[in-house]
Protein backbone atom coordinates (compact mmCIF):
# COMPACT_ATOMS: atom_id res chain seq x y z
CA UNK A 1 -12.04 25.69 21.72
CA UNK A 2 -14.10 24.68 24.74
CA UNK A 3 -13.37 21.60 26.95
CA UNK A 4 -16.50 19.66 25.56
CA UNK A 5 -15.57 20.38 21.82
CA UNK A 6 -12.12 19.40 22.31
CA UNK A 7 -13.28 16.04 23.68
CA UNK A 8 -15.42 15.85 20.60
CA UNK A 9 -12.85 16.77 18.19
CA UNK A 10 -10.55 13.84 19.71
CA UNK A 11 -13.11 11.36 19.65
CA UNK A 12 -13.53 12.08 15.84
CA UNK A 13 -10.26 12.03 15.22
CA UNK A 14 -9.78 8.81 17.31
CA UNK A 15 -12.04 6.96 15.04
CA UNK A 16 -10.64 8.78 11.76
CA UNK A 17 -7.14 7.15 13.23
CA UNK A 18 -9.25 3.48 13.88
CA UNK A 19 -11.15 3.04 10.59
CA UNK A 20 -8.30 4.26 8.51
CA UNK A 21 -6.05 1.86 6.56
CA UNK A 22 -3.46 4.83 6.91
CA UNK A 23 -2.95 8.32 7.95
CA UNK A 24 -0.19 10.46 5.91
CA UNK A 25 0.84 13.98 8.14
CA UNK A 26 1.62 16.53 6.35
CA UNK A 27 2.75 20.62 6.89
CA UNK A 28 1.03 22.52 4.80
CA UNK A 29 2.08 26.30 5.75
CA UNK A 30 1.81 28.45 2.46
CA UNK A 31 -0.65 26.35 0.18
CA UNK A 32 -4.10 28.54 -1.00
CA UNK A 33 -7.76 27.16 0.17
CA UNK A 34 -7.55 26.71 -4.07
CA UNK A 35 -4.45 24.95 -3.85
CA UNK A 36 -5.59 22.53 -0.96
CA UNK A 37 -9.09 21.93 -2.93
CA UNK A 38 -7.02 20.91 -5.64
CA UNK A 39 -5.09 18.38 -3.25
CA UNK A 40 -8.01 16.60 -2.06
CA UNK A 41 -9.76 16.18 -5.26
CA UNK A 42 -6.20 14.52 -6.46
CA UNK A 43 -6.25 11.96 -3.19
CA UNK A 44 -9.29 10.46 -4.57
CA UNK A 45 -12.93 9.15 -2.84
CA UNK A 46 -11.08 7.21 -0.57
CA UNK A 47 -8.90 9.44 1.50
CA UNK A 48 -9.95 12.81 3.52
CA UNK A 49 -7.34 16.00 3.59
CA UNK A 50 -8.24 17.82 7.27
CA UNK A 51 -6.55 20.80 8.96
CA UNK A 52 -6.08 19.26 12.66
CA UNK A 53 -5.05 20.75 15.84
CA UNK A 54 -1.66 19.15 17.23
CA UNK A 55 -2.35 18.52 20.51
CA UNK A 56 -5.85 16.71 19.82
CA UNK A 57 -4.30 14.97 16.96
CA UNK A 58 -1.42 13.62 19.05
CA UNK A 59 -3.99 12.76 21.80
CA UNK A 60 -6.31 10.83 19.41
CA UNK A 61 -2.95 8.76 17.79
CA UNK A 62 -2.40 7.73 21.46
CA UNK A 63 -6.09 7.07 22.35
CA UNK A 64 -6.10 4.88 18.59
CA UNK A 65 -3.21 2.62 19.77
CA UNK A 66 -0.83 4.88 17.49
CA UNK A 67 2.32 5.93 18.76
CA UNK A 68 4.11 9.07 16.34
CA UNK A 69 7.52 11.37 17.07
CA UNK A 70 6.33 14.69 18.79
CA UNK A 71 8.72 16.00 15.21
CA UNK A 72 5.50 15.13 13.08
CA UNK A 73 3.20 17.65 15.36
CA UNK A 74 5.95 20.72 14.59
CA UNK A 75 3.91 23.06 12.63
CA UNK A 76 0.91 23.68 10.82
CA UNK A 77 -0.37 20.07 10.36
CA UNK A 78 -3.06 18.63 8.17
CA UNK A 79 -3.62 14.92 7.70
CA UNK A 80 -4.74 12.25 4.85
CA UNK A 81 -7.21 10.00 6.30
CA UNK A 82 -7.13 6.55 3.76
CA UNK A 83 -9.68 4.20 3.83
CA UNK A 84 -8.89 2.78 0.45
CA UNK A 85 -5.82 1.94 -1.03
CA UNK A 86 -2.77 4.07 0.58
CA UNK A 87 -0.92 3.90 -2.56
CA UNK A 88 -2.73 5.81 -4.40
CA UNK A 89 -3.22 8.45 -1.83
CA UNK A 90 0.27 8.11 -1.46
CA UNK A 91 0.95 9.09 -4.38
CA UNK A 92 -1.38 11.99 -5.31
CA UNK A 93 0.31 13.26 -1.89
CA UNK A 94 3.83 12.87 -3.56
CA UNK A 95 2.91 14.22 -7.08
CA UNK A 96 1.09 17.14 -5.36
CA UNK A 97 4.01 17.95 -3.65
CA UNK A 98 6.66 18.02 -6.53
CA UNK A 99 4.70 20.58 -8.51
CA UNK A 100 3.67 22.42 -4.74
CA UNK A 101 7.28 22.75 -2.54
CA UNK A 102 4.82 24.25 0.17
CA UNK A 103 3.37 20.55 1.09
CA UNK A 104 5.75 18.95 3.13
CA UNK A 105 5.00 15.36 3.94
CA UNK A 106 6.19 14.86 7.57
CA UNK A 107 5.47 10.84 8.22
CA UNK A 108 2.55 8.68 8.73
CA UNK A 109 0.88 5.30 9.96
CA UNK A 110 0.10 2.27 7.97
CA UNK A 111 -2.11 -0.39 9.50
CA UNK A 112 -0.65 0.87 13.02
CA UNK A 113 2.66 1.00 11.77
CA UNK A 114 4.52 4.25 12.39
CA UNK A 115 6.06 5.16 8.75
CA UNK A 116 8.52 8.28 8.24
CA UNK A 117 8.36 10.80 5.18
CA UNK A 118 10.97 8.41 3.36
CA UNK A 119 8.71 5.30 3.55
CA UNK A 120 5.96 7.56 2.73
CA UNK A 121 7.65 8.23 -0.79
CA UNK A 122 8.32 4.76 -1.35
CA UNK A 123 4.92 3.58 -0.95
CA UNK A 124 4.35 6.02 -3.09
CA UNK A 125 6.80 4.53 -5.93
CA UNK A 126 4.83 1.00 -5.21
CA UNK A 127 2.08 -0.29 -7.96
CA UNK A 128 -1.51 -0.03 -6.96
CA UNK A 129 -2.71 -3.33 -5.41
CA UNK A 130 -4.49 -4.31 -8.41
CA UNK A 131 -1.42 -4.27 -10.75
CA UNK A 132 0.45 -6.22 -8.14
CA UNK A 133 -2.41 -8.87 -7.63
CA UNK A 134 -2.40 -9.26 -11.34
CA UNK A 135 1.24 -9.57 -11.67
CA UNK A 136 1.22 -12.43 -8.93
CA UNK A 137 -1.42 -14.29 -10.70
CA UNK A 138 0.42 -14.49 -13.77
CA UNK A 139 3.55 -15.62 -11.66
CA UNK A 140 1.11 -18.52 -10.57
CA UNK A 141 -0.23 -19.04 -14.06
CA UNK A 142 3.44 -19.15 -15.39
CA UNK A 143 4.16 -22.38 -12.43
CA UNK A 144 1.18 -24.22 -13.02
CA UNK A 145 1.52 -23.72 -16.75
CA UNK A 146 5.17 -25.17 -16.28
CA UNK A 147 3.66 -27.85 -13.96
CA UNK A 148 1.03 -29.03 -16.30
CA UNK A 149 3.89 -29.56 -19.17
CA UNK A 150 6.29 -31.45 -17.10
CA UNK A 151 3.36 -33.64 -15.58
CA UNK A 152 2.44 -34.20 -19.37
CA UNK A 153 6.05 -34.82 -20.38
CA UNK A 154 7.19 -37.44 -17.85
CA UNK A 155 4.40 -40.07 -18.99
CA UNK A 156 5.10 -39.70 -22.75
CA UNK A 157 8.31 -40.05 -21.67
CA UNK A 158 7.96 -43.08 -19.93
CA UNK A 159 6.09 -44.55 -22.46
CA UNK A 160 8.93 -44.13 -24.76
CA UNK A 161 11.23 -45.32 -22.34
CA UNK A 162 9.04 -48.34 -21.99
CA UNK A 163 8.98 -48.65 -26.10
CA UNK A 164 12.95 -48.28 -26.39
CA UNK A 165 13.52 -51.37 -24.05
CA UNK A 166 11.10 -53.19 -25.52
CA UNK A 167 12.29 -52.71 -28.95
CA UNK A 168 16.06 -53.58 -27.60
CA UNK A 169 14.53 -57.07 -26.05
CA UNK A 170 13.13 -57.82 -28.90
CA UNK A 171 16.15 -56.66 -30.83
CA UNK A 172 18.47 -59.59 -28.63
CA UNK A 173 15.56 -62.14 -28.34
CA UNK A 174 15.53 -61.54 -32.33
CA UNK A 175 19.28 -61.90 -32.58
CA UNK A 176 19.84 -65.42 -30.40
């Protein structure tokens, strides 16, 4: 690759690395053009699978702010560019993987964050935002729901508090 194209291919990697949300690195050494057609359609619209060179890749992480272990550029290398949700990119990554041994996921970045193959797979095991947004709301429903009952209770209750004395006054004034 000439001098100019390299500088090309790192400054489109650099802002592949910038407008991501994350970046998984992955070996993918054995897999068939089929098989790796198949991975990117299960990724989804939000994420692109490229075959990178490991030098320019490395350079681009560095020139994006990113700093990754030299052991994630060992090997063929191929990364998942997210711009959506990195669960779910996540975890077409880690199905793909289970049913193809040849996919090896090496590490990645989240929001900056350098993440290894471990914290990879447990993003993975997370819920999608949406189911955990939802969940939360309900948590909040659940409180205010509570809320609204005990701000309802402690008039009435006062009221009968009120109602009980009164009756017992009247009860002694009734009795002298």
């Amino acid at each position: 690759m000439a001098r100019p194209d390299k500088a090309a291919a790192v400054a489109e990697l650099t802002d592949k690395f910038r407008s991501s949300n994350a970046a998984v690195l992955t070996e993918y050494r054995g897999l068939t053009v089929a098989q790796l057609k198949t991975l990117r359609r299960s990724l989804g619209e939000n994420a692109q699978y490229a075959v990178v060179k490991n030098t320019l890749t490395k350079i681009a992480a560095n020139e994006a702010g990113i700093t990754l272990d030299d052991q994630l550029f060992a090997g063929p290398t191929a990364v998942a560019f997210v711009t959506g949700d990195p669960v779910e990119s996540a975890k077409g990554l880690r199905d793909f993987a289970k049913d193809n041994p040849n996919l090896i996921i090496k590490g990645g970045v989240l929001d900056g964050k350098a993440l290894s193959a471990d914290e990879i797979k447990k993003l993975a095991d997370l819920e999608s935002r949406e189911v955990l947004l939802s969940k939360l709301a309900g948590a909040f429903k659940g409180k205010q729901s509570q809320a609204a009952q005990l701000f309802q209770a402690l008039p009435s209750k006062l009221v009968r508090t009120v109602d009980a004395l009164r009756a017992k006054q009247d009860e002694q004034g009734g009795a002298e």
